[in-house]
Protein backbone atom coordinates (compact mmCIF):
# COMPACT_ATOMS: atom_id res chain seq x y z
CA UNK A 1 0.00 0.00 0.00
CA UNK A 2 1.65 3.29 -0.37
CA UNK A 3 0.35 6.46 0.84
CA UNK A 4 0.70 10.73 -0.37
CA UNK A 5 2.37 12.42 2.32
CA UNK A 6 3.86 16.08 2.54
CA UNK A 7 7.36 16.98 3.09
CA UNK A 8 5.84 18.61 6.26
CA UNK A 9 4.40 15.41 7.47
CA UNK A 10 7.56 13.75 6.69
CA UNK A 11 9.01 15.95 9.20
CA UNK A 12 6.42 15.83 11.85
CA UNK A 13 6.44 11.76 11.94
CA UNK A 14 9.52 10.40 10.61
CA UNK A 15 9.90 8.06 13.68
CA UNK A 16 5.97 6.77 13.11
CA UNK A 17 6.84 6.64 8.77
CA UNK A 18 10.43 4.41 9.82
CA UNK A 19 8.48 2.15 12.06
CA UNK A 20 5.65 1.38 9.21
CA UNK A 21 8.21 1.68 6.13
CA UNK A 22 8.10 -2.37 6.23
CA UNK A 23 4.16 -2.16 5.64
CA UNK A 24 3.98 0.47 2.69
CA UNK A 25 5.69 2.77 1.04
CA UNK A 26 5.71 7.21 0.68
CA UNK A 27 5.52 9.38 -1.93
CA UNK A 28 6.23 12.55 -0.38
CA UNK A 29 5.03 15.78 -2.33
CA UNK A 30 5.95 19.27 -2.32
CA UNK A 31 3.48 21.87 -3.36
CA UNK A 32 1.36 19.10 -4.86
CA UNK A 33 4.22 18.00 -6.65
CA UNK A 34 6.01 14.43 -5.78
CA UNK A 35 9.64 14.79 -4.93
CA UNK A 36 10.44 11.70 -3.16
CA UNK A 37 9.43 7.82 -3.16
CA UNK A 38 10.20 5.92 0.14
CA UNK A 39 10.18 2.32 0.28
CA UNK A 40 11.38 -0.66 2.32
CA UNK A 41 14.80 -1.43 2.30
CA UNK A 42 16.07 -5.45 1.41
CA UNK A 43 19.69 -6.71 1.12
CA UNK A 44 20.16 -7.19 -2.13
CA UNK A 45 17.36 -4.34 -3.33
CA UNK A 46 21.06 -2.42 -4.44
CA UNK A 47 20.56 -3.53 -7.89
CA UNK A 48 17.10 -2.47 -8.39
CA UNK A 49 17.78 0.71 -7.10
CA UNK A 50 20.46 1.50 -9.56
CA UNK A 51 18.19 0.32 -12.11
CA UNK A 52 15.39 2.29 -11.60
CA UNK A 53 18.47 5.76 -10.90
CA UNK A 54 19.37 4.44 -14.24
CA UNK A 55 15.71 5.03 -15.65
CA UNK A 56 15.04 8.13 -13.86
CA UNK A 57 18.64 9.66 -15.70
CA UNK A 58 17.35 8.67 -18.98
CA UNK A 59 13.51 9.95 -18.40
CA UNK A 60 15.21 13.36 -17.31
CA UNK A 61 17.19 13.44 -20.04
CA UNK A 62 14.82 12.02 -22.57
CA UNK A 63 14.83 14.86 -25.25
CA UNK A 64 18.78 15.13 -25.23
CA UNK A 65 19.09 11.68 -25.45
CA UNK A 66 16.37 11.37 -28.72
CA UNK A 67 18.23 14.55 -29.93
CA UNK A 68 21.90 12.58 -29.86
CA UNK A 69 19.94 8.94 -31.48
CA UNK A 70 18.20 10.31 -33.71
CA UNK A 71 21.29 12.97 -35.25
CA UNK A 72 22.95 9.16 -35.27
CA UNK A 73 20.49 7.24 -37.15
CA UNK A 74 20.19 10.07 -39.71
CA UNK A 75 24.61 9.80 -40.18
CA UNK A 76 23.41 6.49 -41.50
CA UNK A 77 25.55 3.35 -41.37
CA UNK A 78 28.96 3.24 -39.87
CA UNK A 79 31.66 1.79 -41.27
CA UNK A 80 32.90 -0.64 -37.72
CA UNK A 81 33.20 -4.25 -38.60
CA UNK A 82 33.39 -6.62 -35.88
């Protein structure tokens, strides 16, 4: 279950949000906006995390990154045999 909290709630009840982080998860908003996402941590959750840092690099840069593939599938084909 996750619940919409403020970053002022956050602040009033972090001991009460670190005792039920096991049962659901946070995503904390600022000015109606969501900033964070809190959830549970696991050993071995290190992989998924850099996963989904990996996905949130590539959604923030999303236009640069069409920009850059696009300007390179346009240059046509290379000429790198392997």
């Amino acid at each position: 279950m996750t619940s919409i909290i403020t970053t002022t709630e956050v602040q009033q009840r972090i001991g009460t949000i670190s005792t039920a982080i096991a049962d659901k998860s946070y995503i904390v908003t600022n000015h109606g906006k969501g900033r964070i996402v809190m959830l549970p941590y696991f050993d071995g959750c290190d992989d998924t995390i850099s996963d989904y840092l990996e996905d949130f690099a590539m959604n923030k840069n999303a236009e640069k990154l069409q920009r850059r593939y696009q300007q390179s599938a346009k240059s046509g084909l290379s000429s790198l045999v392997i």
